[in-house]
Every structure is written in structure tokens, then in C-alpha cells.
N, C-alpha and C. Protein backbone atom coordinates (compact mmCIF):
# COMPACT_ATOMS: atom_id res chain seq x y z
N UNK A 1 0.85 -1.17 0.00
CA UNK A 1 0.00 0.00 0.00
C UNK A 1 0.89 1.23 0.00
N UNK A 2 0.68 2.35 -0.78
CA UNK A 2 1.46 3.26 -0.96
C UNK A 2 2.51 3.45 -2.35
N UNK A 3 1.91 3.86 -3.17
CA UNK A 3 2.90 3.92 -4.87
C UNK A 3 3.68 5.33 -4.78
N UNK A 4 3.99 5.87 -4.10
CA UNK A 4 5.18 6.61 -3.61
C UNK A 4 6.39 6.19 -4.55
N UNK A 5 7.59 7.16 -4.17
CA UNK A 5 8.94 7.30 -4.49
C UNK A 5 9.25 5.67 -4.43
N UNK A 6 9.06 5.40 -2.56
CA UNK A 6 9.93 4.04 -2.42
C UNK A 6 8.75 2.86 -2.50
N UNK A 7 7.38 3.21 -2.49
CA UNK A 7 6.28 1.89 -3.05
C UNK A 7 6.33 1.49 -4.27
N UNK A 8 6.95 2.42 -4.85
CA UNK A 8 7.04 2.06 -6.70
C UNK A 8 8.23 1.37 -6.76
N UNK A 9 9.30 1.86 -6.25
CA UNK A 9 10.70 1.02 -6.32
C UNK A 9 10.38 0.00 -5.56
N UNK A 10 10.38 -0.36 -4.53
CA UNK A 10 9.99 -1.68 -4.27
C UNK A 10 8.96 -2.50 -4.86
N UNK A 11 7.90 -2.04 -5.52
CA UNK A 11 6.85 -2.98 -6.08
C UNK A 11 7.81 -3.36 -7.74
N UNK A 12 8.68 -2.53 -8.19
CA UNK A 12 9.15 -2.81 -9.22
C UNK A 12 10.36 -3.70 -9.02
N UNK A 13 10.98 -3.93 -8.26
CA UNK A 13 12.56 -4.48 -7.90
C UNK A 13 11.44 -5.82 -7.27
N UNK A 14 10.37 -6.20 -6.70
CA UNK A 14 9.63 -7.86 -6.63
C UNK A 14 9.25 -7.73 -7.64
N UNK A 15 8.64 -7.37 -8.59
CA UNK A 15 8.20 -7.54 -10.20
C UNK A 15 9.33 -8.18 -11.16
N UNK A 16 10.23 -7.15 -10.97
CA UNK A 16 11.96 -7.71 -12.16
C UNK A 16 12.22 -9.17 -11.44
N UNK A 17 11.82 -9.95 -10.18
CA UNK A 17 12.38 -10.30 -9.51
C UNK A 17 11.34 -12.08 -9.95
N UNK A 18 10.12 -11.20 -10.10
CA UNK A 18 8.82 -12.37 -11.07
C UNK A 18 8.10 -12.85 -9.60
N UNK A 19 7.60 -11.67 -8.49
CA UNK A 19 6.77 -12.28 -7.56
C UNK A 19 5.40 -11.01 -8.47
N UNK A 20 4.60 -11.94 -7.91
CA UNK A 20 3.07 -11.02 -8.14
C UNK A 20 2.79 -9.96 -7.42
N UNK A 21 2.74 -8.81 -7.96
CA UNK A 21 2.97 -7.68 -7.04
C UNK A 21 1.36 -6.85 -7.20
N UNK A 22 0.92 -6.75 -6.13
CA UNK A 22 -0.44 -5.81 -6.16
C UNK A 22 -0.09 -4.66 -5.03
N UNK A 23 0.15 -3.09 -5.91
CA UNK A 23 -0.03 -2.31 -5.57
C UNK A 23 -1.32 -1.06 -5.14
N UNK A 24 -1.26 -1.34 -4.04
CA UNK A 24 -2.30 0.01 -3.66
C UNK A 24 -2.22 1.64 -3.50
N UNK A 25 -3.31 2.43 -4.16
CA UNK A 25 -2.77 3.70 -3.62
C UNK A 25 -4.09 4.72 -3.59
N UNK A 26 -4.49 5.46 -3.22
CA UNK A 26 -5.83 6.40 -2.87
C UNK A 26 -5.76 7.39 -4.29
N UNK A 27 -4.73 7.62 -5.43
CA UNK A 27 -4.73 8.41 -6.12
C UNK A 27 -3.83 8.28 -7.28
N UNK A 28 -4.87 7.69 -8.55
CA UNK A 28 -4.46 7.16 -9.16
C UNK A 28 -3.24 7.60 -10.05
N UNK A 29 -2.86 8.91 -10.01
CA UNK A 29 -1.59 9.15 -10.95
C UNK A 29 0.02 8.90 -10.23
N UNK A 30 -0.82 8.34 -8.74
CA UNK A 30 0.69 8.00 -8.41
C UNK A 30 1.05 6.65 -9.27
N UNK A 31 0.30 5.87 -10.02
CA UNK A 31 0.54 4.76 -11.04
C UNK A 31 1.99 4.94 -11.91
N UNK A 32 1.60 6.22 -12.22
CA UNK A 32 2.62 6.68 -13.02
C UNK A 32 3.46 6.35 -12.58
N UNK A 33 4.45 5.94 -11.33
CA UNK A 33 5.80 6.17 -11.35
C UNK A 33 6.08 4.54 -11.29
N UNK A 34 5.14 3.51 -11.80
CA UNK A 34 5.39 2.27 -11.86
C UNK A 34 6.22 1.82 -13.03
N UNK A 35 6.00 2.77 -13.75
CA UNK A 35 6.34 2.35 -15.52
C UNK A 35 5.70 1.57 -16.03
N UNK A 36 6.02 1.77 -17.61
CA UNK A 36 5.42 1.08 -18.34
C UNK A 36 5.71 -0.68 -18.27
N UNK A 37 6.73 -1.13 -18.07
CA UNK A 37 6.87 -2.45 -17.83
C UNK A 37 6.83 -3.06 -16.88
N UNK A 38 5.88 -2.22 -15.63
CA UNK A 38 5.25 -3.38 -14.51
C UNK A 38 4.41 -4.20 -14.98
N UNK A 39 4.36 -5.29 -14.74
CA UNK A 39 3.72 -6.69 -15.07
C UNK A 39 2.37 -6.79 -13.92
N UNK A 40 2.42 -5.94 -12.46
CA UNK A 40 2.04 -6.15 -11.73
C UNK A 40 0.46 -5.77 -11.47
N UNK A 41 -0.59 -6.08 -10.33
CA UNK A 41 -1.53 -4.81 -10.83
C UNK A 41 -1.84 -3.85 -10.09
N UNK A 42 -2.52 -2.90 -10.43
CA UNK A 42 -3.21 -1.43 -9.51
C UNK A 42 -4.40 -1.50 -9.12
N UNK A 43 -4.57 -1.04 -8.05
CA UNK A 43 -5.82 -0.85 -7.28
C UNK A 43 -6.03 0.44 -6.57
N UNK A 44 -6.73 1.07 -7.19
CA UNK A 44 -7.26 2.38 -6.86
C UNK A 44 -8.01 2.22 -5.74
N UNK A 45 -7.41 3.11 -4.52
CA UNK A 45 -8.51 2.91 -3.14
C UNK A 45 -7.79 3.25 -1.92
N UNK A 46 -8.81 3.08 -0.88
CA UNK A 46 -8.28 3.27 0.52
C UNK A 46 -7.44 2.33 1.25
N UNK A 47 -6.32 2.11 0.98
CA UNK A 47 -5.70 0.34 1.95
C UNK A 47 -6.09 0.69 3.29
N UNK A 48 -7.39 1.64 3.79
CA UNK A 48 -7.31 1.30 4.97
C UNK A 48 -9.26 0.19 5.59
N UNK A 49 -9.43 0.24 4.21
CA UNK A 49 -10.78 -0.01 3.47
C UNK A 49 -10.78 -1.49 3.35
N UNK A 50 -11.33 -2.12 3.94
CA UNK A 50 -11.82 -3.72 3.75
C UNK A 50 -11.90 -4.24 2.14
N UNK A 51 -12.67 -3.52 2.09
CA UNK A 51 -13.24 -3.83 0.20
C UNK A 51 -12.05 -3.42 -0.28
N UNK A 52 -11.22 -2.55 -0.23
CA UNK A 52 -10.12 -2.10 -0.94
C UNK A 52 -9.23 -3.30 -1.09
N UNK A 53 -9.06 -3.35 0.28
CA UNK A 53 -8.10 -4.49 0.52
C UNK A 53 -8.45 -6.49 -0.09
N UNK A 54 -9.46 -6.23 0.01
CA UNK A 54 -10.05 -7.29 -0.95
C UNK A 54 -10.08 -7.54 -1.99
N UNK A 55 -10.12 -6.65 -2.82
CA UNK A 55 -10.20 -6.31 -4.03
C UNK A 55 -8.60 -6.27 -4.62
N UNK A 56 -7.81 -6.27 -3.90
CA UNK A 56 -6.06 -6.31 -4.22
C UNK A 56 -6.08 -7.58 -4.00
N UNK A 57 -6.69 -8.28 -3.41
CA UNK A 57 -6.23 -9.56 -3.18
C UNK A 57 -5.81 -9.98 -1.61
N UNK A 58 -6.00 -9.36 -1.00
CA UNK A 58 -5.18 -9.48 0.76
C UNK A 58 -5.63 -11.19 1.28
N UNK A 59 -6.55 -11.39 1.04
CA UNK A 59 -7.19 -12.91 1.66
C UNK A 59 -6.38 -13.99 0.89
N UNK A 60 -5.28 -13.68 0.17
CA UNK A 60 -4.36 -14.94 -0.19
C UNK A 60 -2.91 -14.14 -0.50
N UNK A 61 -3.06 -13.02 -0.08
CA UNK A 61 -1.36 -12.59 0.03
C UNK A 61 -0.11 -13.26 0.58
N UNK A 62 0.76 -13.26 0.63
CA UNK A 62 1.87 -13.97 1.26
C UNK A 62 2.67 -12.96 2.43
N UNK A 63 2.52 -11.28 1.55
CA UNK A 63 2.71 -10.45 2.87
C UNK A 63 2.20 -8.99 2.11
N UNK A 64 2.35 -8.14 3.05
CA UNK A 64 1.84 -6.92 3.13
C UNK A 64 2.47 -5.88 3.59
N UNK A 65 3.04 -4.82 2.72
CA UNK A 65 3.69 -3.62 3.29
C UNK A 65 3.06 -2.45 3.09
N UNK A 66 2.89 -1.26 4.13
CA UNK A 66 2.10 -0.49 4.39
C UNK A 66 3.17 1.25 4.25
N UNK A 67 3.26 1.43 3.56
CA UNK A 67 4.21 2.17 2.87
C UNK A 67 3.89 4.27 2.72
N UNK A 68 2.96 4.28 3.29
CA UNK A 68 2.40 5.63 2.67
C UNK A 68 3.10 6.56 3.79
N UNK A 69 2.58 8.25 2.87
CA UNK A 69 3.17 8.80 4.46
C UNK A 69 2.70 9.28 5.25
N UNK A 70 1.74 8.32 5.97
CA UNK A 70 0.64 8.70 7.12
C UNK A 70 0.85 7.65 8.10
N UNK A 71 1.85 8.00 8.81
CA UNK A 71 1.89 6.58 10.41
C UNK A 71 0.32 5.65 10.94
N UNK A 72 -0.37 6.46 11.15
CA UNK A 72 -1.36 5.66 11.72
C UNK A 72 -2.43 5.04 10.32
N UNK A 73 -1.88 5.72 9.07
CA UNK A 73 -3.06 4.64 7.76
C UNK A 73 -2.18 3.57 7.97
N UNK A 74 -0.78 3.44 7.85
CA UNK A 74 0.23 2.45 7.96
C UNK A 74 -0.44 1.30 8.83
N UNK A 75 -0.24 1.96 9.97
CA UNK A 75 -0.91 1.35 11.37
C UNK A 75 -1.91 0.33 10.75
N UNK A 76 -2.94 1.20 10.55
CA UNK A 76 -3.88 0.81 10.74
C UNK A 76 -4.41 -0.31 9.57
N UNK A 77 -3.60 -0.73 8.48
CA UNK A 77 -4.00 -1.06 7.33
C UNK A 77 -3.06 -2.68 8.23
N UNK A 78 -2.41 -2.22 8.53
CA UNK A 78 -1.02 -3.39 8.99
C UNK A 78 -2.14 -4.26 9.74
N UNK A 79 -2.15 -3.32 10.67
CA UNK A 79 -3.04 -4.74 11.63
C UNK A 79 -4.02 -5.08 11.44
N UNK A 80 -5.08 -4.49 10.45
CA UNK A 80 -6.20 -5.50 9.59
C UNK A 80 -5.85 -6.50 8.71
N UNK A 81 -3.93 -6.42 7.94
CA UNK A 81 -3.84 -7.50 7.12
C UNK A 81 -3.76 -8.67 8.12
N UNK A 82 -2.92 -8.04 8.95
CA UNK A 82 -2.01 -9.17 10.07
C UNK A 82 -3.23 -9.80 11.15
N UNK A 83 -4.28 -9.29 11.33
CA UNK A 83 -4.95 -9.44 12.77
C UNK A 83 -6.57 -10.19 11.74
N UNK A 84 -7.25 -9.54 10.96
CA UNK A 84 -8.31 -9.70 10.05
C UNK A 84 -7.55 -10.87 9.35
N UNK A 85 -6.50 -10.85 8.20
CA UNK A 85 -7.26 -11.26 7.38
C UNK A 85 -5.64 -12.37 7.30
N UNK A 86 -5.08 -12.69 8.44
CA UNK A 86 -3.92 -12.99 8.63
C UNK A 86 -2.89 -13.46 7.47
N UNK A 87 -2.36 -12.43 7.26
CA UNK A 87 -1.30 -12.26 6.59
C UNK A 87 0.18 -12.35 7.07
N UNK A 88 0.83 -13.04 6.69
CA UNK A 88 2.00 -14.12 7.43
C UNK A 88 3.21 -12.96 7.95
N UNK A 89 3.71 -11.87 6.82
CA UNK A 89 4.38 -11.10 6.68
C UNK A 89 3.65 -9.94 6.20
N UNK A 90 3.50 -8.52 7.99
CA UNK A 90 3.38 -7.06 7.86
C UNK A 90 4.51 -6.62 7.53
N UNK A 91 4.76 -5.39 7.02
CA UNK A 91 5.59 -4.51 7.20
C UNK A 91 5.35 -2.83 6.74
N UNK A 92 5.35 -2.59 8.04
CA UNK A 92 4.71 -1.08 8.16
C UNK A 92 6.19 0.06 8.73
N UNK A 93 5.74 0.89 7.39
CA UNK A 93 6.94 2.31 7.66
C UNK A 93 6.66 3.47 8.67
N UNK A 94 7.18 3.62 9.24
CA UNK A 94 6.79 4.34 10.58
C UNK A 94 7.53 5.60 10.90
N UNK A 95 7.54 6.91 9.82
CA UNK A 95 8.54 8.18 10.38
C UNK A 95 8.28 8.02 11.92
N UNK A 96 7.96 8.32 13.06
CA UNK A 96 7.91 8.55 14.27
C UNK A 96 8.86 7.68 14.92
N UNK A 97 9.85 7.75 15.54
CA UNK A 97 10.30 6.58 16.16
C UNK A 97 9.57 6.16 17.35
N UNK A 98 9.15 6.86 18.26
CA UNK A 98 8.40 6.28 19.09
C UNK A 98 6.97 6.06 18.97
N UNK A 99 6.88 5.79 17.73
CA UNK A 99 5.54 5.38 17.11
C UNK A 99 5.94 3.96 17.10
N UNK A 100 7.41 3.78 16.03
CA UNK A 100 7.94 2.89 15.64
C UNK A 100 7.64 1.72 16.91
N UNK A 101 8.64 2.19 18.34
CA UNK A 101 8.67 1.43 19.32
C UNK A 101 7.48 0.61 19.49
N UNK A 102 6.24 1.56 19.82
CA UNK A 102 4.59 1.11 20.25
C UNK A 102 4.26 -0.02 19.31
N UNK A 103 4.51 0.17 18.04
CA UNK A 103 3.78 -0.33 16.57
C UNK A 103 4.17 -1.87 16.87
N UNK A 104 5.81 -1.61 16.73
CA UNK A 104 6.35 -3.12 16.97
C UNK A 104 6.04 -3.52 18.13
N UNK A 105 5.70 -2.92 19.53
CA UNK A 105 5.42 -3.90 20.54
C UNK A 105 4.34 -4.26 20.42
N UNK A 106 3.21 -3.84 19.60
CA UNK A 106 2.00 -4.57 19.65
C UNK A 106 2.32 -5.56 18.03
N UNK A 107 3.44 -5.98 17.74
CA UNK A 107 3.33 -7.18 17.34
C UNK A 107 3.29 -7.14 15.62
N UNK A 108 3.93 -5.49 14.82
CA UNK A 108 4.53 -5.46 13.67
C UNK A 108 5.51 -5.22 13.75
N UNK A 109 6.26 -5.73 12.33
CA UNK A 109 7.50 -5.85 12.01
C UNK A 109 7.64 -4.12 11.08
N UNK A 110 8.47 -3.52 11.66
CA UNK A 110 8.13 -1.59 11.47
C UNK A 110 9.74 -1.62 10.95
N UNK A 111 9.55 -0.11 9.77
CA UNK A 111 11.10 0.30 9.44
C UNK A 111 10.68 1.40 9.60
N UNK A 112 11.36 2.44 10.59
CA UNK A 112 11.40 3.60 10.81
C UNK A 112 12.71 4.42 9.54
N UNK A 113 12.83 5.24 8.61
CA UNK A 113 13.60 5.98 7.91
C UNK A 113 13.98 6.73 8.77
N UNK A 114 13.67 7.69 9.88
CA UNK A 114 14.00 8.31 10.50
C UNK A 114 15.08 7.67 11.89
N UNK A 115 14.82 6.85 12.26
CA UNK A 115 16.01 6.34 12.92
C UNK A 115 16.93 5.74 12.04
N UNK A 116 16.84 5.02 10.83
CA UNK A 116 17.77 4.33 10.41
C UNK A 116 18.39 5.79 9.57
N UNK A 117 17.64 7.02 9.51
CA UNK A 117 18.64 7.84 8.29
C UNK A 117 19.46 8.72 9.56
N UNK A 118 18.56 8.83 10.96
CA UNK A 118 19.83 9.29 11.72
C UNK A 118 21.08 8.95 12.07
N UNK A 119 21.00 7.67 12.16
CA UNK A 119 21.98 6.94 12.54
C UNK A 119 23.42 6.98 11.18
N UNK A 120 22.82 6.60 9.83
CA UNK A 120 23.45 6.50 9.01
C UNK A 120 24.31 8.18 8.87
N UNK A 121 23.21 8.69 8.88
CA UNK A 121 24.32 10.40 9.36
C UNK A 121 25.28 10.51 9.77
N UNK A 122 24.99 9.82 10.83
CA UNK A 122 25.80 9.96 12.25
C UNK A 122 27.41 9.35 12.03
N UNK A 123 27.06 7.98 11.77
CA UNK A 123 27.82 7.37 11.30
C UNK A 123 28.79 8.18 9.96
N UNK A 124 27.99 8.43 9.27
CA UNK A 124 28.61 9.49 8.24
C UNK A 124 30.00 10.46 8.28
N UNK A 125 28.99 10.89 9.33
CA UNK A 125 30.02 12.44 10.21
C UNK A 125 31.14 11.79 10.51
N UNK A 126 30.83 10.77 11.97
CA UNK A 126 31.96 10.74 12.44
C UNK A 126 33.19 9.49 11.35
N UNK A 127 33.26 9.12 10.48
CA UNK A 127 34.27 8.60 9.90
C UNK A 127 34.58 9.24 8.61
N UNK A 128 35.93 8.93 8.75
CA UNK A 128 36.90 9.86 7.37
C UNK A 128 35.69 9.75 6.27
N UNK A 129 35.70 10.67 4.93
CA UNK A 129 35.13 10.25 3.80
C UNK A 129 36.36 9.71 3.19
N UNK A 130 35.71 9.08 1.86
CA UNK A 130 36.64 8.49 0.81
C UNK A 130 37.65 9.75 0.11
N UNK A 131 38.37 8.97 0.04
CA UNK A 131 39.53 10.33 -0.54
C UNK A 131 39.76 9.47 -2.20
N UNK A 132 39.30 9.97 -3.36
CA UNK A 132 39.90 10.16 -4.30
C UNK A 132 41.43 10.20 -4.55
């Protein structure tokens, strides 16, 4: 759920890869950034929407990533695949880190960008760069 910058690159890198990819998104010209040679399909709608989610296919998915940039649609789409309609593998993006914390203790598997891009900073700073 979510055809974004990084929902499109990831739905396209499992596509090149030959898994069945069903992308969701509330507005259909984010399609566009799938390209022309996704194999995969689109579903125009709410992933936070039962019927939406039905209609992609969720009741025989293998897993489910919740990708948009709204923490709690994330949330909330995650634990209807995982809790409703049990789906083996969530994975919900979580800017907040202490969203992040809560999310995963009630039992999803969460990637926060914001802790992993601080850190990578950090890391950044403190070691030499590459010298040419």
C-alpha cells in the first residue's frame, strides 16, 4: 500500500524479480511512477478499506507492506492484514520513532527511515570520507 517514491521502487525491484505484485494507492496518478513495464496490478482505493483491501487480493497474500506517508493509515491497514485477514508477513513504515517502538510492541515488524537515516548520518560524520 502506498505507490510513492519508495512503493514504486519496491513494487518494481519484486516484479523484475517475477513475484506477483499488487499495488495500492488512494490516487491514481501516483501509477505513473510504476512504468510502463510493470507486469504487476493497480488498485485504486483506501488500503485502509476492507473492500479495498479485498479487491487487491489481501485474503491470499503472502505479505503486506504499508508504505504511505501517514503513520497511523500504515498502522492501521497493517493490523487488519495481520490481525483480520492474517497475513503471514506485515511490514509497516513508521517516520515517528516512538511510534515505531509502540507499533512493533503490539506485534509489527516496522522500518522507521527516520532512525535508520539518523543513525546512518551519524555514522557518516563521524568517519573519514573516501579520498579520491
Amino acid at each position: 500500500m502506498g505507490c510513492g517514491r519508495l512503493g514504486s521502487r519496491i513494487a518494481g525491484i519484486l516484479d523484475r524479480q517475477g513475484h506477483h505484485v499488487t499495488v495500492i494507492d488512494a490516487n491514481e496518478s501516483a501509477f505513473r511512477r510504476l512504468g510502463d513495464g510493470f507486469g504487476g496490478d493497480r488498485v485504486l482505493g483506501n488500503g485502509m478499506d476492507a473492500s479495498t483491501l479485498e479487491r487487491a487480493g489481501i485474503e491470499t497474500a503472502d505479505a503486506f507492506m504499508a508504505i504511505t506517508q501517514g503513520d497511523n493509515r500504515n498502522y492501521f491497514s497493517s493490523q487488519m492484514a495481520h490481525e483480520v485477514y492474517g497475513v503471514k508477513r506485515v511490514l509497516c513504515r513508521v517516520y515517528d520513532p516512538v511510534r515505531e517502538e509502540i507499533f512493533r510492541d503490539l506485534g509489527l515488524e516496522t522500518f522507521s527511515p527516520t532512525s535508520y537515516g539518523a543513525q546512518i548520518m551519524v555514522d557518516m560524520l563521524m568517519h573519514e570520507p573516501a579520498r579520491r
